[in-house]
C-alpha atoms as a PDB file:
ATOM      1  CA  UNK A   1      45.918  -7.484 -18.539  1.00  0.00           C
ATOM      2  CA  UNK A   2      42.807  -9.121 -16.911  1.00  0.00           C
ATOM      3  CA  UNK A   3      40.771  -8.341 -13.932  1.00  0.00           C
ATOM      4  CA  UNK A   4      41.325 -11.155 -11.163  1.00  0.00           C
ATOM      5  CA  UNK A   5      38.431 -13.061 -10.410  1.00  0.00           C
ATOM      6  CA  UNK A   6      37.024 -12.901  -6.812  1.00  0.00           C
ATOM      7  CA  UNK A   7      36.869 -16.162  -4.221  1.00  0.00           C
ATOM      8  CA  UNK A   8      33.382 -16.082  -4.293  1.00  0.00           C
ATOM      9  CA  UNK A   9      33.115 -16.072  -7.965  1.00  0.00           C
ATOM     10  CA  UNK A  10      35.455 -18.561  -8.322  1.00  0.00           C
ATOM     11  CA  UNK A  11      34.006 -21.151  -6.152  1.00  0.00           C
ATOM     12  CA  UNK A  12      31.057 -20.424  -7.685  1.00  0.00           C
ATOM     13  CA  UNK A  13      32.075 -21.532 -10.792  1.00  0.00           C
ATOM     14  CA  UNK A  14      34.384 -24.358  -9.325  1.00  0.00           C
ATOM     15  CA  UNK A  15      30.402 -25.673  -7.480  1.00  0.00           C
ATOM     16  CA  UNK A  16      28.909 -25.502 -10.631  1.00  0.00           C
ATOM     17  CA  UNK A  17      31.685 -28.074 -12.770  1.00  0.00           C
ATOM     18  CA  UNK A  18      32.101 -30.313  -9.507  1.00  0.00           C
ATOM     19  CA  UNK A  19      28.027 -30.680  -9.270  1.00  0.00           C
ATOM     20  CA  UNK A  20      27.755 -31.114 -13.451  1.00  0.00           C
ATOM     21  CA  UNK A  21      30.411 -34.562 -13.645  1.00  0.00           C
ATOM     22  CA  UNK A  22      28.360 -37.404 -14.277  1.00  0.00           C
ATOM     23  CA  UNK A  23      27.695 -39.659 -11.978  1.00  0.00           C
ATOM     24  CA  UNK A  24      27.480 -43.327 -13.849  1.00  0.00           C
ATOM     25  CA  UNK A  25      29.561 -44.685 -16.933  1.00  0.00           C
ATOM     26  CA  UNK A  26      27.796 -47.206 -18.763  1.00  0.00           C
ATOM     27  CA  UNK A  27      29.888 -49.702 -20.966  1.00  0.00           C
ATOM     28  CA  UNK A  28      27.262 -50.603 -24.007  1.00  0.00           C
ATOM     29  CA  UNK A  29      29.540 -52.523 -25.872  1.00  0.00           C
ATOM     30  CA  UNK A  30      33.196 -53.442 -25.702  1.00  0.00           C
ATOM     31  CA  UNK A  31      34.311 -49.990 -27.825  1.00  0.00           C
ATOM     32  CA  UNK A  32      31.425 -47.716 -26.243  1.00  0.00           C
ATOM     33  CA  UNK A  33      31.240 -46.267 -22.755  1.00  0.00           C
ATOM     34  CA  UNK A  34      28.748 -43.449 -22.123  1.00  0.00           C
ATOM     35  CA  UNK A  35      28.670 -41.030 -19.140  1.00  0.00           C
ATOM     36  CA  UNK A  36      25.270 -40.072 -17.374  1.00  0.00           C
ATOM     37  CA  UNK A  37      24.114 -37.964 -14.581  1.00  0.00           C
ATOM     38  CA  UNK A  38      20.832 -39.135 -13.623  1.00  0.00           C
ATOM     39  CA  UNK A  39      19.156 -42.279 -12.740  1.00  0.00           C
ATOM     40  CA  UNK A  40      16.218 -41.922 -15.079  1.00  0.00           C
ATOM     41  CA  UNK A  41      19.056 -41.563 -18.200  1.00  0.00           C
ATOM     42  CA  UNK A  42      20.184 -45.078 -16.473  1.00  0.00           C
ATOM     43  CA  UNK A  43      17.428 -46.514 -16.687  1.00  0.00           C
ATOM     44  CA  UNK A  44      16.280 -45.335 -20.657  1.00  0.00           C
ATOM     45  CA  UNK A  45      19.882 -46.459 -21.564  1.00  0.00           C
ATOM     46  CA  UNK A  46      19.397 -50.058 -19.603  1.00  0.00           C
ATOM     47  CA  UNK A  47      16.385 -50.627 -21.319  1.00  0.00           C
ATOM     48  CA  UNK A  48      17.745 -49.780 -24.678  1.00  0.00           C
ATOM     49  CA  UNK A  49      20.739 -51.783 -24.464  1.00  0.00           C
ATOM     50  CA  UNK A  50      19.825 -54.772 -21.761  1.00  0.00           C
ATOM     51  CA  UNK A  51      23.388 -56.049 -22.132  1.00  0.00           C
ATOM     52  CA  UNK A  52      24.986 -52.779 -20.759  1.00  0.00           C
ATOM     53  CA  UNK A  53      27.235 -52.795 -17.989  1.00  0.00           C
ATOM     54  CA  UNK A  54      27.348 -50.424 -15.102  1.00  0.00           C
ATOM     55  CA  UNK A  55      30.994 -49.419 -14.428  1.00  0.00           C
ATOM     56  CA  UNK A  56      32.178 -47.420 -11.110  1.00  0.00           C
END
């Protein structure tokens, strides 16, 4: 049987997978939609693919 986790451990680790979700989706085509987390990835993958489209 396993130990039970503490709260603080546990929101620890709960912090760390809400801050890592990405931030933007980015439709490049009609099949293709691609998740970042930074604006500087936005902007590489906007100049790479001009026609992109920023989804919310």
């Amino acid at each position: 049987m396993a130990r039970k986790k503490s709260k603080a451990k546990v929101q620890k680790i709960l912090n760390e997978i809400k801050n890592s979700t990405p931030k933007f989706k980015l439709q490049l085509d009609r099949r293709t939609i691609i998740t970042l987390k930074t604006e500087e990835q936005l902007s590489k993958w906007m100049q790479l693919y001009p026609k992109a489209e920023l989804i919310t």
